[in-house]
C-alpha atoms as a PDB file:
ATOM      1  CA  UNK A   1      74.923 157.727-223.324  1.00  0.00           C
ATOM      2  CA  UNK A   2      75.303 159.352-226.702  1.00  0.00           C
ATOM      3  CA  UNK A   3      76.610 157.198-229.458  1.00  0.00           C
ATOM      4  CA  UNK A   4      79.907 158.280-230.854  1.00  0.00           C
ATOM      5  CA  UNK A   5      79.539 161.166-233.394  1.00  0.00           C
ATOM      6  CA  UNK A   6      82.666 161.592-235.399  1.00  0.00           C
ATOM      7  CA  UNK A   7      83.310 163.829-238.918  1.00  0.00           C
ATOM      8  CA  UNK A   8      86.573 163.299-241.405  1.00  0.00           C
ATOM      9  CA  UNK A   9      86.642 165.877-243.951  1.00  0.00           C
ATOM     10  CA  UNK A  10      89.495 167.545-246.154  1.00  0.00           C
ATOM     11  CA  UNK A  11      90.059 171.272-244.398  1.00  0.00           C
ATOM     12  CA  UNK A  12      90.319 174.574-246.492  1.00  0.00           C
ATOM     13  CA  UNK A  13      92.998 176.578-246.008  1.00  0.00           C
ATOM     14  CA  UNK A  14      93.916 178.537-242.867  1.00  0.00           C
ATOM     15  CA  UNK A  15      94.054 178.405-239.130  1.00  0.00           C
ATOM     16  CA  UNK A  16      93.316 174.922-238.111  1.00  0.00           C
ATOM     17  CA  UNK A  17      90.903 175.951-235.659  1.00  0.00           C
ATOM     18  CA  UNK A  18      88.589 177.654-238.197  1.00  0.00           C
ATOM     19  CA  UNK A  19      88.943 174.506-240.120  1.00  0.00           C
ATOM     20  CA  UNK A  20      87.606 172.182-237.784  1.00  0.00           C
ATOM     21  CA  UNK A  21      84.879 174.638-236.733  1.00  0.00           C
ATOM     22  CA  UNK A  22      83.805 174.190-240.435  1.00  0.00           C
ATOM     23  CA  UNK A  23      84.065 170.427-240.744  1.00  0.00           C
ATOM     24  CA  UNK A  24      82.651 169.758-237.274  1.00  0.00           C
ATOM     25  CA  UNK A  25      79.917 172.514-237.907  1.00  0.00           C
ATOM     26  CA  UNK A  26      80.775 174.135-234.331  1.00  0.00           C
ATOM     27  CA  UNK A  27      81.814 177.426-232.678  1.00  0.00           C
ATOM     28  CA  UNK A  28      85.671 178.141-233.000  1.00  0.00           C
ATOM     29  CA  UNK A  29      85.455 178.734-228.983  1.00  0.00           C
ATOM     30  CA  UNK A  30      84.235 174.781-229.530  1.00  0.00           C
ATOM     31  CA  UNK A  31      86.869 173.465-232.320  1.00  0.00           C
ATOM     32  CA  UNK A  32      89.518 175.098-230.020  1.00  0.00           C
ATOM     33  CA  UNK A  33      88.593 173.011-226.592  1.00  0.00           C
ATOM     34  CA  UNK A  34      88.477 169.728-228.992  1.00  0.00           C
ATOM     35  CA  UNK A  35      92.136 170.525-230.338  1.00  0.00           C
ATOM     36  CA  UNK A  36      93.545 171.273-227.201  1.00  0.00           C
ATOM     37  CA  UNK A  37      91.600 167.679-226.024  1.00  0.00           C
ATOM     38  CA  UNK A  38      93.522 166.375-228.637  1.00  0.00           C
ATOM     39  CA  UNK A  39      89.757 165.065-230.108  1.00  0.00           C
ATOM     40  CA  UNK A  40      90.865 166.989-233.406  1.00  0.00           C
ATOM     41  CA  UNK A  41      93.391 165.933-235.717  1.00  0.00           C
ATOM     42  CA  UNK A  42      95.563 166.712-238.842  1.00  0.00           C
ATOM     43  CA  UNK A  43      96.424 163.829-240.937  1.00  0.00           C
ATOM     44  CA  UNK A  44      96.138 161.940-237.703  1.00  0.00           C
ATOM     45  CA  UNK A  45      98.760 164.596-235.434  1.00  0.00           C
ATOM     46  CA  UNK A  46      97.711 167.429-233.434  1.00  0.00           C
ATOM     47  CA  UNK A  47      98.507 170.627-234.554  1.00  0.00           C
ATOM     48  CA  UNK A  48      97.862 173.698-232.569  1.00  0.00           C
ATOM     49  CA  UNK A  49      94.849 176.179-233.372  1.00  0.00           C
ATOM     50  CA  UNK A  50      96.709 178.851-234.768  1.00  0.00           C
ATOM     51  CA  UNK A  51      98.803 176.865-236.897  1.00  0.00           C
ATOM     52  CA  UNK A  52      98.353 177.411-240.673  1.00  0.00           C
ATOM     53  CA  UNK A  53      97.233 174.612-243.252  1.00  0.00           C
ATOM     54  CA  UNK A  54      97.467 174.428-246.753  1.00  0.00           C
ATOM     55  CA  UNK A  55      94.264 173.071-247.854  1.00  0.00           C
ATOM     56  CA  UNK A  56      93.437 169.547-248.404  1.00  0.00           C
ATOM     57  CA  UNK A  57      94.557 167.871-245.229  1.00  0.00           C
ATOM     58  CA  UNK A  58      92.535 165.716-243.658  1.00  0.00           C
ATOM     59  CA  UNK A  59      91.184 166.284-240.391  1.00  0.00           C
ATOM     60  CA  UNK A  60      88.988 163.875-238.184  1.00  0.00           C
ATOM     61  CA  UNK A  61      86.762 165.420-235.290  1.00  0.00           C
ATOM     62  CA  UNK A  62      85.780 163.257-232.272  1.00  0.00           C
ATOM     63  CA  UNK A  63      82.572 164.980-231.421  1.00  0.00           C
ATOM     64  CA  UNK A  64      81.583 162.990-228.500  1.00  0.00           C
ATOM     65  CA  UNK A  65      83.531 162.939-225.159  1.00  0.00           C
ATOM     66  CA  UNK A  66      84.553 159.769-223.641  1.00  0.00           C
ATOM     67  CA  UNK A  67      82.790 159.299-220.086  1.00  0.00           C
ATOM     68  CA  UNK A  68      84.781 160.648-217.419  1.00  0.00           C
ATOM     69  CA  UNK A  69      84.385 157.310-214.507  1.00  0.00           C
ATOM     70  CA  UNK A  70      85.266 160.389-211.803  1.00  0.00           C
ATOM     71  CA  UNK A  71      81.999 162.324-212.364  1.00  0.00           C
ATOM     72  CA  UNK A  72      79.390 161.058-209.392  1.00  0.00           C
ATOM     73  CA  UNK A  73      76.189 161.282-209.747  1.00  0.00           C
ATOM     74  CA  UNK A  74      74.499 163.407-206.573  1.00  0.00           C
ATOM     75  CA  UNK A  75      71.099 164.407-205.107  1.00  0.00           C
ATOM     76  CA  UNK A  76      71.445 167.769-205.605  1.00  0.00           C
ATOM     77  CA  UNK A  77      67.992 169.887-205.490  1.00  0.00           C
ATOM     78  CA  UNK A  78      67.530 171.978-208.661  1.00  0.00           C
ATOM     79  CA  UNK A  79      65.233 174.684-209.955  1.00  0.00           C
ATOM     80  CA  UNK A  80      64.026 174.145-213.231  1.00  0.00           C
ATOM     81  CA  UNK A  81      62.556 177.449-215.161  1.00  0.00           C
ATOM     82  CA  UNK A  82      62.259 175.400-218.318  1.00  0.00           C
ATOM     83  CA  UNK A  83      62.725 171.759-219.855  1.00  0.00           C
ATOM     84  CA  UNK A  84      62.159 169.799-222.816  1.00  0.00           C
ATOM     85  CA  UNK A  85      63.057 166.362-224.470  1.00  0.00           C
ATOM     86  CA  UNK A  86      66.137 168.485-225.811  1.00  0.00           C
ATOM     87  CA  UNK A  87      67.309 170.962-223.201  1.00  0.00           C
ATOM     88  CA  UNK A  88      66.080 172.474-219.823  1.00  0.00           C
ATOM     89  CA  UNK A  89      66.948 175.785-218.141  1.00  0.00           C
ATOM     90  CA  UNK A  90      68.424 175.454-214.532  1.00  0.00           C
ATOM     91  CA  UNK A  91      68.089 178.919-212.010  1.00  0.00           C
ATOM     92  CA  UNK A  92      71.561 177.838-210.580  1.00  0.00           C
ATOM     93  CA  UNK A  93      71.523 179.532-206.520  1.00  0.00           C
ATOM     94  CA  UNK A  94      74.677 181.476-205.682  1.00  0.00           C
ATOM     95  CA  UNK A  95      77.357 178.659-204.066  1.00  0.00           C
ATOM     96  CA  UNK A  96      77.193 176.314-206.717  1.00  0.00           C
ATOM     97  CA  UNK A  97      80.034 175.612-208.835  1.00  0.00           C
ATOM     98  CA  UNK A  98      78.859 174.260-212.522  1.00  0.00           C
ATOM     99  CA  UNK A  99      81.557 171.905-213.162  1.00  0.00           C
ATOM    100  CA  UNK A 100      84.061 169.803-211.152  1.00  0.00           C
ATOM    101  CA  UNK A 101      87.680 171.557-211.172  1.00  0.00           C
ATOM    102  CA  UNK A 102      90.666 171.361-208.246  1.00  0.00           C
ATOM    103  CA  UNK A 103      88.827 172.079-204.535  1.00  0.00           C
ATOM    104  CA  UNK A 104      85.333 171.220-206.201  1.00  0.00           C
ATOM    105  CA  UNK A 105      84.986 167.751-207.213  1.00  0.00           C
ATOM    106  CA  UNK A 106      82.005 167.100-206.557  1.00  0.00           C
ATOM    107  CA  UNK A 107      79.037 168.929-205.056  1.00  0.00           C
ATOM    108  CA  UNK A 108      78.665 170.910-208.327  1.00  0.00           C
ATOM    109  CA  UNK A 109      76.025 171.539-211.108  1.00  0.00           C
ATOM    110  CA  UNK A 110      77.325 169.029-213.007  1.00  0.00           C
ATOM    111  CA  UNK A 111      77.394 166.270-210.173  1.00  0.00           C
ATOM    112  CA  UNK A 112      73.573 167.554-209.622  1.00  0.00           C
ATOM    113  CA  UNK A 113      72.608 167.207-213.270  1.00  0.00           C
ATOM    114  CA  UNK A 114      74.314 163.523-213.939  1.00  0.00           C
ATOM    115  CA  UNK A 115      71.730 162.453-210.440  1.00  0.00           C
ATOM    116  CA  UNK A 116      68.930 163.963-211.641  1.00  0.00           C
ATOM    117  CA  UNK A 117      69.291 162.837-215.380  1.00  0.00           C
ATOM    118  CA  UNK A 118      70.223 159.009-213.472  1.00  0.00           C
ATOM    119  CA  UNK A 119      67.014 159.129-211.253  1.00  0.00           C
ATOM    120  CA  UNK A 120      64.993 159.596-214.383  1.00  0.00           C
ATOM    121  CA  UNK A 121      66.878 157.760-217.301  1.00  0.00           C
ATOM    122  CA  UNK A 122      67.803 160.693-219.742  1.00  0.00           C
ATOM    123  CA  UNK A 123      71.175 161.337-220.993  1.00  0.00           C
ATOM    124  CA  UNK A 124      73.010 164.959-221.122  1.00  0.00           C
ATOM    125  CA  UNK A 125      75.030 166.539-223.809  1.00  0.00           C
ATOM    126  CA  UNK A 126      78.467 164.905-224.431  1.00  0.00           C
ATOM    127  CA  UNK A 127      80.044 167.106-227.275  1.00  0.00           C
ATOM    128  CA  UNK A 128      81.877 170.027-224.815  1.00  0.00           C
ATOM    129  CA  UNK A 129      84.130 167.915-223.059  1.00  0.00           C
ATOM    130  CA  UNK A 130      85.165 165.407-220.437  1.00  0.00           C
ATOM    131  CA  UNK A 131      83.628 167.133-217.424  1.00  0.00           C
ATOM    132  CA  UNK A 132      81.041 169.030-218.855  1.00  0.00           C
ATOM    133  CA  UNK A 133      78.177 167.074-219.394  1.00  0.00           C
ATOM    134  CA  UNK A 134      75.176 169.229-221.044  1.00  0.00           C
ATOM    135  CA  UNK A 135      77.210 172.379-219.934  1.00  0.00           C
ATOM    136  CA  UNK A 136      76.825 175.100-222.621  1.00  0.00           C
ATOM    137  CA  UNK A 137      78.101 178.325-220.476  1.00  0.00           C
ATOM    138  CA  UNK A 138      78.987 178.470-217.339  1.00  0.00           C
ATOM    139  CA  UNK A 139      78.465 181.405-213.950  1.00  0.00           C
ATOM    140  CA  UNK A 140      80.969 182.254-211.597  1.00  0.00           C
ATOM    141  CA  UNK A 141      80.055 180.470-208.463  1.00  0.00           C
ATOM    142  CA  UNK A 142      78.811 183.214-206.410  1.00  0.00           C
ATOM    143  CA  UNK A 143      76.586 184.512-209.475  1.00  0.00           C
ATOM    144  CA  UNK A 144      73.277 183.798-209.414  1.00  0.00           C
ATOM    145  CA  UNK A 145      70.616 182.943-212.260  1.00  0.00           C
ATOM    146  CA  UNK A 146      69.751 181.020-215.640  1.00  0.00           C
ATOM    147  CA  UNK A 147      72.216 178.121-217.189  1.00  0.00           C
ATOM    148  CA  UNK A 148      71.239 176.312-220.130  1.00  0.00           C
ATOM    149  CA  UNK A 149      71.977 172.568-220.301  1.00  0.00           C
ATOM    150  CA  UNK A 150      71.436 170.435-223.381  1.00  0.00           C
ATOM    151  CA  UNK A 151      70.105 166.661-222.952  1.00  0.00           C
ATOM    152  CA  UNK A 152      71.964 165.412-226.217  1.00  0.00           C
ATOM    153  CA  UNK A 153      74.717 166.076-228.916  1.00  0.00           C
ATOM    154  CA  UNK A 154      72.821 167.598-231.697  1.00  0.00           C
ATOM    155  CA  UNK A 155      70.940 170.243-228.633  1.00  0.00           C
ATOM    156  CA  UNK A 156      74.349 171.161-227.283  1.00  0.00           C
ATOM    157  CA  UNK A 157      75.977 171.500-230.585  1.00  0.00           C
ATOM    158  CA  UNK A 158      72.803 173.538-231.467  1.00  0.00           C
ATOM    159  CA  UNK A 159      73.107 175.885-228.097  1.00  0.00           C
ATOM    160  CA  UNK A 160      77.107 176.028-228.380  1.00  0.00           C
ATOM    161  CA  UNK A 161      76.630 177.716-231.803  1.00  0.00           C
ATOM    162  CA  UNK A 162      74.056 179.891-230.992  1.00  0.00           C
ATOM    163  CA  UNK A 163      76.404 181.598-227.920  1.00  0.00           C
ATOM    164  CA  UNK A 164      79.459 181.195-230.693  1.00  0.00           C
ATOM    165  CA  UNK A 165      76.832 183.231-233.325  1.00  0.00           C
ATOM    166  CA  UNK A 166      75.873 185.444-230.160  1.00  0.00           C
ATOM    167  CA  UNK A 167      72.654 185.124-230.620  1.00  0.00           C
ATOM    168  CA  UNK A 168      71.484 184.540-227.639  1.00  0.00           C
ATOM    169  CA  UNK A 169      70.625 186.875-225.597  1.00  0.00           C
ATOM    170  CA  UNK A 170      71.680 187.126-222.180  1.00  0.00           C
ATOM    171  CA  UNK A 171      70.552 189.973-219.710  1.00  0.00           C
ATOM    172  CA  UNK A 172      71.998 190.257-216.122  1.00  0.00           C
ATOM    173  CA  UNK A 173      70.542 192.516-212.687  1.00  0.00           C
ATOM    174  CA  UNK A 174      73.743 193.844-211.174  1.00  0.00           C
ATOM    175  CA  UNK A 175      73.238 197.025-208.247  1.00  0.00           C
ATOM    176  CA  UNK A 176      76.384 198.545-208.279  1.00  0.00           C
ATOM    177  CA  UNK A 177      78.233 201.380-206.115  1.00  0.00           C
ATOM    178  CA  UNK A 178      78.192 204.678-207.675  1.00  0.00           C
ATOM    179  CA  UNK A 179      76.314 207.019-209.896  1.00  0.00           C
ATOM    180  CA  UNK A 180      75.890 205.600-213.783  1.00  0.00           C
ATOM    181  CA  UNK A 181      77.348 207.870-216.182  1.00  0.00           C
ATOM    182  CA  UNK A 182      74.154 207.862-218.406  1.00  0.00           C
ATOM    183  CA  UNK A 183      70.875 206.417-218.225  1.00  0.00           C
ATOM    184  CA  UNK A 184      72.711 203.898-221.269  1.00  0.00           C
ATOM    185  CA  UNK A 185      75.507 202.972-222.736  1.00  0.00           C
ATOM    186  CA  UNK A 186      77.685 200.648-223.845  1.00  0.00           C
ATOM    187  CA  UNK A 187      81.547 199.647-222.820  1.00  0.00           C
ATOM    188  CA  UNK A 188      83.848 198.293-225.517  1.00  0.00           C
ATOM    189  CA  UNK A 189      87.060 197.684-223.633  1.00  0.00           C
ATOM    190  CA  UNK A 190      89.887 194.197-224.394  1.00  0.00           C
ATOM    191  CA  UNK A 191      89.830 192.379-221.488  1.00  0.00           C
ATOM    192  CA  UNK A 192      92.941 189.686-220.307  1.00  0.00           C
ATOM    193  CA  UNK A 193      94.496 188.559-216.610  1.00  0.00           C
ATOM    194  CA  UNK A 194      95.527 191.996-214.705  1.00  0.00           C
ATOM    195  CA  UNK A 195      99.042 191.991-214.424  1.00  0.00           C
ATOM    196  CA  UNK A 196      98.728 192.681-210.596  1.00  0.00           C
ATOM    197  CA  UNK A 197      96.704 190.219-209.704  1.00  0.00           C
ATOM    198  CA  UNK A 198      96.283 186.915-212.092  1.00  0.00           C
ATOM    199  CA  UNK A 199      93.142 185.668-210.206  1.00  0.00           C
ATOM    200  CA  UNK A 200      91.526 189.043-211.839  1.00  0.00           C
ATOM    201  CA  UNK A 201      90.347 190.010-215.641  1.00  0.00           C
ATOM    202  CA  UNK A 202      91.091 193.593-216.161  1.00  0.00           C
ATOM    203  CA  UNK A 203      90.722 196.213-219.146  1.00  0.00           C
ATOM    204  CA  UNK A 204      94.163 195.518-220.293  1.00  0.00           C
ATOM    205  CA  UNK A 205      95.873 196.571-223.497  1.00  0.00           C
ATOM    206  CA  UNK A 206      95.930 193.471-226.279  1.00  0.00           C
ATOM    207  CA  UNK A 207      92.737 191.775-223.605  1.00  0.00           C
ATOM    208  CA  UNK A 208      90.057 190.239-225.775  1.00  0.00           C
ATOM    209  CA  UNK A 209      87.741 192.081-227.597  1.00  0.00           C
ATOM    210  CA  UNK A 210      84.786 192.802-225.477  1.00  0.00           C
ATOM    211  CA  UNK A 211      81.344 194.569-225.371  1.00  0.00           C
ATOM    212  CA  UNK A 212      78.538 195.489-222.810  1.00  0.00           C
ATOM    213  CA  UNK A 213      75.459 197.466-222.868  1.00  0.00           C
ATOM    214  CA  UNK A 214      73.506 198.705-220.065  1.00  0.00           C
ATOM    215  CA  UNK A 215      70.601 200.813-218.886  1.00  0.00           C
ATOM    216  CA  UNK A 216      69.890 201.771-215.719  1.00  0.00           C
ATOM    217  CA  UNK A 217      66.816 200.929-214.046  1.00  0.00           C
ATOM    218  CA  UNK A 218      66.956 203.302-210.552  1.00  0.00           C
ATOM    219  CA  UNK A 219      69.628 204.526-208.022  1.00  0.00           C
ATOM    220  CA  UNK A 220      69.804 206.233-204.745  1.00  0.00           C
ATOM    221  CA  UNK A 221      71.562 205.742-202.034  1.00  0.00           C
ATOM    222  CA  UNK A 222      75.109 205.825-203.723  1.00  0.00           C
ATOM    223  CA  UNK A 223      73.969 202.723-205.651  1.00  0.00           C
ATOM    224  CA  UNK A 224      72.327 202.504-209.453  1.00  0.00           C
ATOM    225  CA  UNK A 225      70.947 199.020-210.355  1.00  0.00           C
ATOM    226  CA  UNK A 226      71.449 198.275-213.896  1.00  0.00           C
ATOM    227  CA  UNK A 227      70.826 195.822-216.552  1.00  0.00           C
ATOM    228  CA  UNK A 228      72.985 194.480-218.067  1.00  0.00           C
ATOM    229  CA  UNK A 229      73.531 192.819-222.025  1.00  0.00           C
ATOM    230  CA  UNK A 230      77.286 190.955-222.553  1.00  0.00           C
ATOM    231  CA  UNK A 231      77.084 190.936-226.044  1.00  0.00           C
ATOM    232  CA  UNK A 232      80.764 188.590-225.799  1.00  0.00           C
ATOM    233  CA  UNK A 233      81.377 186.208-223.182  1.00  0.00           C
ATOM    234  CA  UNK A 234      84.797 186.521-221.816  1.00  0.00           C
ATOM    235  CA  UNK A 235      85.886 185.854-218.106  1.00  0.00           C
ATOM    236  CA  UNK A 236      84.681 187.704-215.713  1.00  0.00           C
ATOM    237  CA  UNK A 237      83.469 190.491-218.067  1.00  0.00           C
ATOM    238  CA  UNK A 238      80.518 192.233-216.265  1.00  0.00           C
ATOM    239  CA  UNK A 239      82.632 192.046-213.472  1.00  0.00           C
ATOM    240  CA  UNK A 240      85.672 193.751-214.933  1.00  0.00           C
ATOM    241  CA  UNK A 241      84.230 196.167-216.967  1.00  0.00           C
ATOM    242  CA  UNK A 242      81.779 197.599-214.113  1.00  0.00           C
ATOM    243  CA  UNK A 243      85.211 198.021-211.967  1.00  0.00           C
ATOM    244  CA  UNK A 244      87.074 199.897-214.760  1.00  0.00           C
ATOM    245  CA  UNK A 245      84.054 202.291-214.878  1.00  0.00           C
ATOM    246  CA  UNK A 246      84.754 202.858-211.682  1.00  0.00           C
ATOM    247  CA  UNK A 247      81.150 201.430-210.459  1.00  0.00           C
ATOM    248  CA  UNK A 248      81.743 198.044-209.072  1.00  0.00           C
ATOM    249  CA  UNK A 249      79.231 195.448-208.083  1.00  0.00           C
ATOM    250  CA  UNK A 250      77.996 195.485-204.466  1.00  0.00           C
ATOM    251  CA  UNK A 251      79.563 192.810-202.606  1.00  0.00           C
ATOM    252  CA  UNK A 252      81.932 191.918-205.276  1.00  0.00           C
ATOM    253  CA  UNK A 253      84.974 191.629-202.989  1.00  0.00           C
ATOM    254  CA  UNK A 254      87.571 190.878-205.420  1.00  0.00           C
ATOM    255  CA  UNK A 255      86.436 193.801-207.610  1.00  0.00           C
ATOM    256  CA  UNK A 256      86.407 196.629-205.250  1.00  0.00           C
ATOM    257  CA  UNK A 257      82.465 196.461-204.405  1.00  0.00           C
ATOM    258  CA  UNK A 258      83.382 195.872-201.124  1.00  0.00           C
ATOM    259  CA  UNK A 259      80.364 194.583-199.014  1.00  0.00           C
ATOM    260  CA  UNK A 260      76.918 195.501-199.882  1.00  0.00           C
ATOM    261  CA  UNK A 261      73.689 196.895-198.816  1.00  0.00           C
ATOM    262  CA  UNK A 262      72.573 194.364-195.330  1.00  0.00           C
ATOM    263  CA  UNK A 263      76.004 193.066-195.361  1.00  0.00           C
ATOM    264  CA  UNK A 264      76.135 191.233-198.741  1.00  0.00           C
ATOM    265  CA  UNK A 265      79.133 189.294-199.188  1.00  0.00           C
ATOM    266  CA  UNK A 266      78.500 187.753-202.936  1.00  0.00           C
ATOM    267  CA  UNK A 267      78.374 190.019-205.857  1.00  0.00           C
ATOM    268  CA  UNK A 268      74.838 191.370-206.534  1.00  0.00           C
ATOM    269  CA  UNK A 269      74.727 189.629-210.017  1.00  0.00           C
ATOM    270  CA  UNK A 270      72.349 187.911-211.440  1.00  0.00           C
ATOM    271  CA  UNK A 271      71.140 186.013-215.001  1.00  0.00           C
ATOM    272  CA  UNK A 272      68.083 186.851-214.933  1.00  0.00           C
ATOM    273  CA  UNK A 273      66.961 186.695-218.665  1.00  0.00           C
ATOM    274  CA  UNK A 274      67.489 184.144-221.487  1.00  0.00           C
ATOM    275  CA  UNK A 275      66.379 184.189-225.264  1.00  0.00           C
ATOM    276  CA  UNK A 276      67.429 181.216-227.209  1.00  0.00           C
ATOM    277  CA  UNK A 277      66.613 179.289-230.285  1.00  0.00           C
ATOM    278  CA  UNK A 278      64.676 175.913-229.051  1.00  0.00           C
ATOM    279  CA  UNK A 279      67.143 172.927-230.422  1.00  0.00           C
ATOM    280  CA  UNK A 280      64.061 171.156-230.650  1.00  0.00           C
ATOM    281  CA  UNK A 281      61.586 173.439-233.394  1.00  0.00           C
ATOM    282  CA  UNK A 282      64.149 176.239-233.669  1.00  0.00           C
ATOM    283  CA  UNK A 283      61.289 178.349-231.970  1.00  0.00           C
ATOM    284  CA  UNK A 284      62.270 181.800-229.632  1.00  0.00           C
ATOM    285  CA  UNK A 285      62.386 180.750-226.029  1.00  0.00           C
ATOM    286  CA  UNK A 286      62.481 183.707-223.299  1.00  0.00           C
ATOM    287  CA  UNK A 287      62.985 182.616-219.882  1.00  0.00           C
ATOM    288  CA  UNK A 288      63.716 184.309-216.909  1.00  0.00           C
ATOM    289  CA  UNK A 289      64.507 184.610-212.571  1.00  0.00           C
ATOM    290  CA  UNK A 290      63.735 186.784-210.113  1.00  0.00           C
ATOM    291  CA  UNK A 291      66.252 188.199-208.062  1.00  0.00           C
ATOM    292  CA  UNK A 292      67.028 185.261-205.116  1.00  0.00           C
ATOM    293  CA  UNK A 293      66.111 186.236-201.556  1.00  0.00           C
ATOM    294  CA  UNK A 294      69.020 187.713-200.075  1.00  0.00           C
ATOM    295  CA  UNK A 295      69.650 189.910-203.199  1.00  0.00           C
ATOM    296  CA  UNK A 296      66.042 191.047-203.091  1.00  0.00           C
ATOM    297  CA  UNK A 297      66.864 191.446-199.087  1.00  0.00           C
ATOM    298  CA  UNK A 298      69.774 193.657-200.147  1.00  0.00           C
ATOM    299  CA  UNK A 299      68.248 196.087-202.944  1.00  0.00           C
ATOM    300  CA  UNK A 300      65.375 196.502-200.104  1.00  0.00           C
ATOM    301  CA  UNK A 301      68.451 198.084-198.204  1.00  0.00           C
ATOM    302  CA  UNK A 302      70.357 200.032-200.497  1.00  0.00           C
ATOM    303  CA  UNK A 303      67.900 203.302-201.261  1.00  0.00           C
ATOM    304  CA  UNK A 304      67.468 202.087-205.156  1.00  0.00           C
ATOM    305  CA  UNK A 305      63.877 201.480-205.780  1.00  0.00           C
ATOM    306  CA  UNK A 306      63.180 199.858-209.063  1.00  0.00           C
ATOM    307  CA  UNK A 307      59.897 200.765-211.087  1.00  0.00           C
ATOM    308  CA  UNK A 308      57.564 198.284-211.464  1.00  0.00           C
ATOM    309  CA  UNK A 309      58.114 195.610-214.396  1.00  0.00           C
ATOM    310  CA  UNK A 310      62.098 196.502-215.128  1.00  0.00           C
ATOM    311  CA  UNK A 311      62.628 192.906-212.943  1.00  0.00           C
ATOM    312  CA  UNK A 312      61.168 189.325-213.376  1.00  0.00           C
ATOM    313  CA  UNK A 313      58.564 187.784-211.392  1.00  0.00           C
ATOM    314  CA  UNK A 314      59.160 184.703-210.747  1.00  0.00           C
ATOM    315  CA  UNK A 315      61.055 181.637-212.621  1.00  0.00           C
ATOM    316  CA  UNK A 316      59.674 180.516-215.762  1.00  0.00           C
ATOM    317  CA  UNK A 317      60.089 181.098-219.781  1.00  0.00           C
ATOM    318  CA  UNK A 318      57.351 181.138-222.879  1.00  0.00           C
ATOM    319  CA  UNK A 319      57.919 180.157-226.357  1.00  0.00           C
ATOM    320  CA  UNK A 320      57.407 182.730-228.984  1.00  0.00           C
END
């Protein structure tokens, strides 16, 4: 286990959550989970992240998580498409739940990772939280693809920045039902909870501010399959903003994708692509995943024939 990492410095003035990003050196996404932990303090209270400060407080960051006794180690088989003494890349399958949360306690990524990082004597990342060991980012359960997980504090501070900075890059495979508007483009739409269903995101006035390119790749059939670039990361958001341009993903239930090509009854999403900054050399990493069986099984189905080298072969990165 990590030893305890923890900053005191005076904060500027401002919101307190900006302040602790700059003391701890994190995201804001970051200083904001530690606040609401209560692992970030003001003159030894907690304060909440929008409140204001004055300049010249003193705040005290608790970096490292205490160990959470619940979290069980499993035998979980995973795919690896990359790993070093800092981080490795996990091609998570569709089913599988990163971390523990009401109705999943165990049988998750996270239960897999804390076995396999047991069986061979390594330690994870302990920075994001009491339940999310090495967790940087998380995919809905039923999406498919590439999860970064960092084997210590400095790595997952390191990878938590770099998706704060957004810069890495993150490209997703989604076939979806309808024509594409335009060969590319890009959606800049808020997204928040839809008012008429809260177990939805929607394109809502006053959502978050939120951005996603795509280009599409080949359609027919009534389907396009696209690729897809989040350049933010809020809930849902491929999801959401491919239903409010009125071409939602095949099989995406909730959505409106209804079921897809061969009777697919997960959304056809998938990470396939990754570009990071290596925590260990700062080098470019590119890794990528091929689209799982029954997604390749489905495209095969659905009249959209994609031209050869717009997807990955196989499950593996390079360095730059």
């Amino acid at each position: 286990m990590a030893a305890d990492r923890t900053v005191v410095g005076a904060a500027p003035a401002g919101r307190v959550d900006l302040a602790v990003a700059s003391i701890g050196g994190i995201s804001r996404a970051h200083a904001q989970r530690l606040i609401g932990d209560g692992r970030a303090l003001v003159d030894g209270a907690r304060r909440r992240a929008s409140d204001r400060l004055l300049g010249g407080e003193s705040i005290r960051v608790e970096l490292t998580a205490p160990p959470d006794a619940t979290l069980v180690p499993e035998s979980i088989p995973l795919e690896v498409a990359y790993e070093d003494e800092s981080m490795l890349i996990v091609d998570k399958p569709a089913g599988l739940v990163v971390h523990p949360s009401a109705g999943h306690g165990t049988g998750t990524l996270v239960n897999a990772l804390l076995g396999r990082a047991t069986d061979r004597g390594e330690s994870l990342g302990s920075i994001a939280g009491v339940g999310r060991p090495g967790i940087v980012h998380r995919l809905d359960k039923e999406t498919s693809g590439l999860i970064v997980v960092a084997k210590s504090d400095l790595a997952q501070a390191s990878l938590m920045k770099q998706f704060g900075d957004r810069s890495i890059e993150k490209g997703y495979i989604a076939l979806v039902r309808g024509d594409a508007p335009a060969p590319r483009g890009r959606v800049d739409a808020p997204i928040g909870r839809d008012p008429r269903d809260r177990q939805r995101m929607a394109v809502v006035a006053g959502g978050r501010d939120s951005s996603t390119e795509y280009d599409l790749i080949g359609s027919g059939g009534g389907y396009s399959l696209l690729a897809l670039r989040p350049l933010t990361g809020r809930t849902h958001q491929l999801r959401a903003h491919l239903s409010y341009l009125g071409l939602p993903i095949a099989g995406d239930l909730r959505y409106g994708g209804g079921e897809g090509p061969g009777g697919l009854r997960r959304q056809f999403l998938h990470a396939a692509r990754l570009r990071l900054d290596r925590p260990l050399d700062g080098r470019r990493l590119h890794a990528w995943s091929e689209l799982p069986t029954e997604l390749a099984a489905c495209l095969a189905t659905s009249g959209v024939v994609a031209p050869e080298g717009r997807l990955p072969v196989g499950v593996g990165a390079e360095v730059d």
